[in-house]
PDB file of N, CA and C in Angstrom:
ATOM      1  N   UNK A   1      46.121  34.105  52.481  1.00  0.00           N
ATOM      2  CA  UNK A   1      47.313  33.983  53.299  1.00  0.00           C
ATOM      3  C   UNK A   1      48.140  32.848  52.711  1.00  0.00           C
ATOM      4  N   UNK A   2      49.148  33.133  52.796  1.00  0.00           N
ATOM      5  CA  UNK A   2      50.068  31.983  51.713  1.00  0.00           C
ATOM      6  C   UNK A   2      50.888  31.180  52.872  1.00  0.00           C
ATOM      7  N   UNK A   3      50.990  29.814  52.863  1.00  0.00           N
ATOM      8  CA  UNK A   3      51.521  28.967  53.201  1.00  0.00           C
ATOM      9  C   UNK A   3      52.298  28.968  53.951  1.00  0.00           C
ATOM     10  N   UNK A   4      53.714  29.923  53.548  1.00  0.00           N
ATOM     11  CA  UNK A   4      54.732  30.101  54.168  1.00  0.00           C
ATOM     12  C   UNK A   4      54.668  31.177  55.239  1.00  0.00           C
ATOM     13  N   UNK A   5      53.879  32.069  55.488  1.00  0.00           N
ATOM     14  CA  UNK A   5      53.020  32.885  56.836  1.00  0.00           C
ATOM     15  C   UNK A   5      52.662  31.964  57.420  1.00  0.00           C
ATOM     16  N   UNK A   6      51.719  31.686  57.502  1.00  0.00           N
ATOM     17  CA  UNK A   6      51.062  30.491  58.575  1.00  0.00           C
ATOM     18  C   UNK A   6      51.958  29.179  58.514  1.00  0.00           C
ATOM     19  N   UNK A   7      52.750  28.311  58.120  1.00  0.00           N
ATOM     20  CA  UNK A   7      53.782  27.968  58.782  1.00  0.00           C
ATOM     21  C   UNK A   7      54.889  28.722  59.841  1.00  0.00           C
ATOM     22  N   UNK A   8      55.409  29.795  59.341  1.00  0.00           N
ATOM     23  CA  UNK A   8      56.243  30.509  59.905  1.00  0.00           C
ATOM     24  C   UNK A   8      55.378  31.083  61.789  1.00  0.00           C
ATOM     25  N   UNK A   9      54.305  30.678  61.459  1.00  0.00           N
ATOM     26  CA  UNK A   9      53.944  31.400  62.891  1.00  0.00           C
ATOM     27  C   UNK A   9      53.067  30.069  63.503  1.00  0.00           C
ATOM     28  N   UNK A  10      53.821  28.859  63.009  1.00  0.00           N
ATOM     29  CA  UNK A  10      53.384  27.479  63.513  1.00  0.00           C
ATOM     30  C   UNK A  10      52.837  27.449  63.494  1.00  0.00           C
ATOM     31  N   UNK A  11      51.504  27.453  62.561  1.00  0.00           N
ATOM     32  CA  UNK A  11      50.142  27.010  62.695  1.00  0.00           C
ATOM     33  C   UNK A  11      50.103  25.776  61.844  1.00  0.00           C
ATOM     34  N   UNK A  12      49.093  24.815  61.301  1.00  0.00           N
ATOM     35  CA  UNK A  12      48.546  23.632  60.173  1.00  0.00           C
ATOM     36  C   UNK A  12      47.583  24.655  59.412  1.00  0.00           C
ATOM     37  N   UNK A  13      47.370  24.066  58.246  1.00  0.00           N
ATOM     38  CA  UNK A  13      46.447  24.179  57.251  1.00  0.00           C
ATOM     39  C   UNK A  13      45.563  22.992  57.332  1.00  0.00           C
ATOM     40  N   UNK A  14      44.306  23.326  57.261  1.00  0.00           N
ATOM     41  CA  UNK A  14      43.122  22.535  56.977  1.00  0.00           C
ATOM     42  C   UNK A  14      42.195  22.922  56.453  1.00  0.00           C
ATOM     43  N   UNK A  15      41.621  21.913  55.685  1.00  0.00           N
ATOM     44  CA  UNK A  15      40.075  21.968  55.029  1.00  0.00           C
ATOM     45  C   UNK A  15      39.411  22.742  56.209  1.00  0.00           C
ATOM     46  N   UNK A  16      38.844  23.483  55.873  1.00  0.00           N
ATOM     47  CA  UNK A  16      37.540  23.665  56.699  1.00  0.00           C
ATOM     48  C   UNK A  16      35.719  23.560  56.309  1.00  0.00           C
ATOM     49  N   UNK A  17      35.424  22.437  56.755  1.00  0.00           N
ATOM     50  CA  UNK A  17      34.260  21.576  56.560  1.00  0.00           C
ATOM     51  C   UNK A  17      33.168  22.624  55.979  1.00  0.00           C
ATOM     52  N   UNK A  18      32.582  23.359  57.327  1.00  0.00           N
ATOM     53  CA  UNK A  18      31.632  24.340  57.411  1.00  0.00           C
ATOM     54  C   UNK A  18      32.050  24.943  55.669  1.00  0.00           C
ATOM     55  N   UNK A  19      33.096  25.560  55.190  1.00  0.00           N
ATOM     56  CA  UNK A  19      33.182  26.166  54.448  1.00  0.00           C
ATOM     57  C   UNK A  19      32.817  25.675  53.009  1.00  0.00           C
ATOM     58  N   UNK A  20      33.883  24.597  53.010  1.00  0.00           N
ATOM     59  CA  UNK A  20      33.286  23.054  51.537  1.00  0.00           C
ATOM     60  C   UNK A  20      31.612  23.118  51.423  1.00  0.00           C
ATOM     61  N   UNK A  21      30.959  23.131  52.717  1.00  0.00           N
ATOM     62  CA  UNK A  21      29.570  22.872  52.406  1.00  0.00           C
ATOM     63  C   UNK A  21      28.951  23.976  52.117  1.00  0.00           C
ATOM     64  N   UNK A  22      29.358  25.004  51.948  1.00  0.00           N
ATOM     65  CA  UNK A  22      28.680  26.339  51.477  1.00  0.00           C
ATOM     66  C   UNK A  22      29.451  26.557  50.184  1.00  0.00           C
ATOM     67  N   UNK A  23      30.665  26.200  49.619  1.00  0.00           N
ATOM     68  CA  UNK A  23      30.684  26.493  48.605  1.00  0.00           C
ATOM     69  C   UNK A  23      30.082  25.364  47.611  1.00  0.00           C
ATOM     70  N   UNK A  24      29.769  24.169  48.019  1.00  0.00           N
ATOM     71  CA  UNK A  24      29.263  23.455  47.582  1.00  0.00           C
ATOM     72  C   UNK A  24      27.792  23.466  47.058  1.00  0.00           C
ATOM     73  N   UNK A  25      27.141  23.851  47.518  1.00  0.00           N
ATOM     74  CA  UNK A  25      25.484  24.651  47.719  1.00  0.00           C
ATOM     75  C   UNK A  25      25.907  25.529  46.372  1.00  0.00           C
ATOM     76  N   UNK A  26      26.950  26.784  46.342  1.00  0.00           N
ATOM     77  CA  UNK A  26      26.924  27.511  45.932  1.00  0.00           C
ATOM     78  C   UNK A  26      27.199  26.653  44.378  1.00  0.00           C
ATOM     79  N   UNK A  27      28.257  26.013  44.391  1.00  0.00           N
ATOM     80  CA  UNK A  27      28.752  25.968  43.043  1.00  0.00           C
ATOM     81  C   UNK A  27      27.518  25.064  42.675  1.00  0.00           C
ATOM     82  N   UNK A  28      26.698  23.934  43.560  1.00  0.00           N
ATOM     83  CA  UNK A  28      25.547  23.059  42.747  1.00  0.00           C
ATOM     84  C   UNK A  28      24.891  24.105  41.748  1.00  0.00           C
ATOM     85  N   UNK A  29      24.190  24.916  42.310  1.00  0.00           N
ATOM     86  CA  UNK A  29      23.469  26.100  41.904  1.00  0.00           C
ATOM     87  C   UNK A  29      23.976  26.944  40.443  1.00  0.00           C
ATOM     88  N   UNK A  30      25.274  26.654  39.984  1.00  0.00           N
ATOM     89  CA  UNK A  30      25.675  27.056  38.974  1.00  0.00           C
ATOM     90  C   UNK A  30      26.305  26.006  37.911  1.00  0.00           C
ATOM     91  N   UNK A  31      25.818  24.734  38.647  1.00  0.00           N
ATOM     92  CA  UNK A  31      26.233  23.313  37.761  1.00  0.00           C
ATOM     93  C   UNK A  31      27.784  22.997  37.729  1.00  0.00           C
ATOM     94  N   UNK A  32      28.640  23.233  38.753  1.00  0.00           N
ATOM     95  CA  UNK A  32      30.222  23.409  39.169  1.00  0.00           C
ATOM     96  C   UNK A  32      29.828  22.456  39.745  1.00  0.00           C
ATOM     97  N   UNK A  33      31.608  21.802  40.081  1.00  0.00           N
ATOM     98  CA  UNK A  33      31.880  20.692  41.035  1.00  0.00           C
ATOM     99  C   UNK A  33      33.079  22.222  42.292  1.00  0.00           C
ATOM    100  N   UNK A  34      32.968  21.217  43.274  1.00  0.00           N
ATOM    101  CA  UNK A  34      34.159  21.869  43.888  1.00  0.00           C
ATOM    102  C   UNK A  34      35.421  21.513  43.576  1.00  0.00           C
ATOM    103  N   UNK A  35      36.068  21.573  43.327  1.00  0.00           N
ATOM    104  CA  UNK A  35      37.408  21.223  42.464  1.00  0.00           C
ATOM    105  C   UNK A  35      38.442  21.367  43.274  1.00  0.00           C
ATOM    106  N   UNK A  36      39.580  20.704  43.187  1.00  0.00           N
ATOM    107  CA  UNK A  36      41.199  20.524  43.777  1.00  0.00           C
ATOM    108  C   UNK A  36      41.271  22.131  43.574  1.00  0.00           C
ATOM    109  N   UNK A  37      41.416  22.730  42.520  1.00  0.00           N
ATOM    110  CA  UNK A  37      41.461  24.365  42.998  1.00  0.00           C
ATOM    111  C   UNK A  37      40.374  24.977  43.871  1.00  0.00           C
ATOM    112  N   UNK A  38      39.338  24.977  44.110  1.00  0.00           N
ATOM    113  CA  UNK A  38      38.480  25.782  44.507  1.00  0.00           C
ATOM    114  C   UNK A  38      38.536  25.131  45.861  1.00  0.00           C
ATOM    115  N   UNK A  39      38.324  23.880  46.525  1.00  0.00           N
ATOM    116  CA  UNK A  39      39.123  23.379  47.849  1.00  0.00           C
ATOM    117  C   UNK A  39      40.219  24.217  47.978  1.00  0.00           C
ATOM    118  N   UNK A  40      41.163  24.657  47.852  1.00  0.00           N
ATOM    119  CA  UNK A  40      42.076  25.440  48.424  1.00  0.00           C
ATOM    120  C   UNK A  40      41.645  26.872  48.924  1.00  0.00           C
ATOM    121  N   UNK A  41      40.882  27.373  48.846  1.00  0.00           N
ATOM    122  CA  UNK A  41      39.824  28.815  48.946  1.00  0.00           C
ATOM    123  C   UNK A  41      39.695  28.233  50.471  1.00  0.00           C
ATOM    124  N   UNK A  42      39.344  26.728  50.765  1.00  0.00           N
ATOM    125  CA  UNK A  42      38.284  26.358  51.624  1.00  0.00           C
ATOM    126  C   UNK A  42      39.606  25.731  52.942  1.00  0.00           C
ATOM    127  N   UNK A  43      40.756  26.324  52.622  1.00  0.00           N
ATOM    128  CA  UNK A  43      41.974  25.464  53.179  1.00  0.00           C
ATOM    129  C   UNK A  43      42.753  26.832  54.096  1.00  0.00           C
ATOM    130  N   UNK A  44      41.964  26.849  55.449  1.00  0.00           N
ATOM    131  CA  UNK A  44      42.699  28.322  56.229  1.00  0.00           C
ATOM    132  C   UNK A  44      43.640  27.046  57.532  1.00  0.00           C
ATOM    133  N   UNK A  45      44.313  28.429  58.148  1.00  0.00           N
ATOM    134  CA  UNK A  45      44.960  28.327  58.818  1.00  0.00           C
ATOM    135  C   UNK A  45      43.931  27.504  60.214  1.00  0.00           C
ATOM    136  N   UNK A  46      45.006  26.033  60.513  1.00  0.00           N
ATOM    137  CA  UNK A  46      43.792  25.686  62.092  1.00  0.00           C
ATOM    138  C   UNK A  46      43.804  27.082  63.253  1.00  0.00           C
ATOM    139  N   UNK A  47      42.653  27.183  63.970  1.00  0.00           N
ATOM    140  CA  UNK A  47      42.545  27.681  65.143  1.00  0.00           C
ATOM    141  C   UNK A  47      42.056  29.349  64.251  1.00  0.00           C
ATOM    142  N   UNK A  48      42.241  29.510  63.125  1.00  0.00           N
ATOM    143  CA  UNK A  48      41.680  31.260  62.684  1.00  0.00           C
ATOM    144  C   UNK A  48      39.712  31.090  62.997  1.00  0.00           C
ATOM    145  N   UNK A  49      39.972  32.255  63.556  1.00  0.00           N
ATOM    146  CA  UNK A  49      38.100  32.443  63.275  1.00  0.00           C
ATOM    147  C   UNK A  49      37.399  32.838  62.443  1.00  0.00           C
ATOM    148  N   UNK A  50      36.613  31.967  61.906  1.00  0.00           N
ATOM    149  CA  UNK A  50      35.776  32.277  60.891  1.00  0.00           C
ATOM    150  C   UNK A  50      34.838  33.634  60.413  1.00  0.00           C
ATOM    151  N   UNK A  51      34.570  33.944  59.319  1.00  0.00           N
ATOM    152  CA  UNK A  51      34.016  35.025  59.728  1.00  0.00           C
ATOM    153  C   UNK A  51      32.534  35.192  58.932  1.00  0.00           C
ATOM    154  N   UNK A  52      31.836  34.522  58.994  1.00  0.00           N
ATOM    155  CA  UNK A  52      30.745  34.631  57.342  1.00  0.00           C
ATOM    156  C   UNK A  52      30.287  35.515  57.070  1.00  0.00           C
ATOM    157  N   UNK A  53      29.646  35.875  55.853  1.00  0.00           N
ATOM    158  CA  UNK A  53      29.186  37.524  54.989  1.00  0.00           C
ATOM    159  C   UNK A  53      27.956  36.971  54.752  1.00  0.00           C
ATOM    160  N   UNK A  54      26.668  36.919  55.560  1.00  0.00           N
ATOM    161  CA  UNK A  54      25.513  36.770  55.393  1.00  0.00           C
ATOM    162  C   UNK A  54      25.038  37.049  54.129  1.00  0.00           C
ATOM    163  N   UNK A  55      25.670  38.451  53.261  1.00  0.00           N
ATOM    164  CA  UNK A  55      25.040  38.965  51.937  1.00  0.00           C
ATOM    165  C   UNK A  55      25.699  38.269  50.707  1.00  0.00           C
ATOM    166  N   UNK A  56      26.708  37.137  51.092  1.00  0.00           N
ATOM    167  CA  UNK A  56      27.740  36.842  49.902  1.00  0.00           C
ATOM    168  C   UNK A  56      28.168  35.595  50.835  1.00  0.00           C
ATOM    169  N   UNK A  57      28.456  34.485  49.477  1.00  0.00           N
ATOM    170  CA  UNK A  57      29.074  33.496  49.788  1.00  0.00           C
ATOM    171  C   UNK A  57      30.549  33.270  49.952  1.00  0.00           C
ATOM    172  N   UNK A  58      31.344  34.289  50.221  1.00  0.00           N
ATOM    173  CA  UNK A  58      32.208  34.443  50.741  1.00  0.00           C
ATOM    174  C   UNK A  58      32.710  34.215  51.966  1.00  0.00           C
ATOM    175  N   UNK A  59      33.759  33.943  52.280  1.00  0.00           N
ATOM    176  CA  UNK A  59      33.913  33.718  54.036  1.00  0.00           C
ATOM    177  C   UNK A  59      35.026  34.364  54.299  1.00  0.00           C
ATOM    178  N   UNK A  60      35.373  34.818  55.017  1.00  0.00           N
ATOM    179  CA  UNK A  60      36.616  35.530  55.266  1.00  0.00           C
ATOM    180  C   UNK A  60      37.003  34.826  56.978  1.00  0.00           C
ATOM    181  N   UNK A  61      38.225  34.924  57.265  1.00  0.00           N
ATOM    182  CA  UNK A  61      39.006  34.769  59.055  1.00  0.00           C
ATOM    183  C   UNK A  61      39.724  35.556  59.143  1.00  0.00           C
ATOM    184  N   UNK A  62      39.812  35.352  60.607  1.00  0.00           N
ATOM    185  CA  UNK A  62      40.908  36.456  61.113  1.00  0.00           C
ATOM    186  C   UNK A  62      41.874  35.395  61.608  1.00  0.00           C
ATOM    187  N   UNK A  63      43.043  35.513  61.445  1.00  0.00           N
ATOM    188  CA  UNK A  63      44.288  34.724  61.945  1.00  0.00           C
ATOM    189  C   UNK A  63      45.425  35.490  62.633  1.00  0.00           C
ATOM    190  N   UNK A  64      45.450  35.749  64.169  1.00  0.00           N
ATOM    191  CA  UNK A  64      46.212  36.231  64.731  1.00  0.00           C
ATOM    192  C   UNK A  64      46.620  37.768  64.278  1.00  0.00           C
ATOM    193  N   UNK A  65      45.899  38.359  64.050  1.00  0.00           N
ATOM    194  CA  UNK A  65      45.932  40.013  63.508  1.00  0.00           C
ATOM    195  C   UNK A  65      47.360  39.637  62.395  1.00  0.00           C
ATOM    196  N   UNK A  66      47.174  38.994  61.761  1.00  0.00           N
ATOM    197  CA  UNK A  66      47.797  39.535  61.016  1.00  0.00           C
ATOM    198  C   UNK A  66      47.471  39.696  58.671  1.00  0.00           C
TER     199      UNK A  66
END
C-alpha cells in the first residue's frame, strides 16, 4: 500500500514491532541484517490488522477493505 492511500484516508504509518522481530529471526538465519529497505516491508498503516501465514514468513493486513 503506498503512502499516499493511507494518508489520503488519514491514517499514520508505523513500524510494526511484532513484524521487525520475525523478519529478524528470519533474515539471522540467512546471515542478513534488517536493513533501512527491508524495515519498510515492516512499516503498515496504524490501526490495520495483522494477518500472519503460519507456512511463510510473510505477513500480510487488512486496512479498511481496501
Amino acid at each position: 500500500m503506498t503512502k499516499w492511500l493511507v494518508c489520503s484516508v488519514g491514517a499514520q504509518l508505523k513500524v510494526h514491532e511484532p513484524t521487525v522481530k520475525l523478519m529478524q529471526a528470519h533474515y539471522a538465519k540467512t546471515g542478513k541484517e534488517v536493513n533501512e529497505a527491508r524495515l519498510r516491508m515492516a512499516t503498515l498503516p496504524e490501526g490495520a490488522e495483522v494477518c500472519s501465514i503460519t507456512s511463510s514468513t510473510l505477513t500480510a493486513y487488512d486496512a479498511w477493505n481496501v
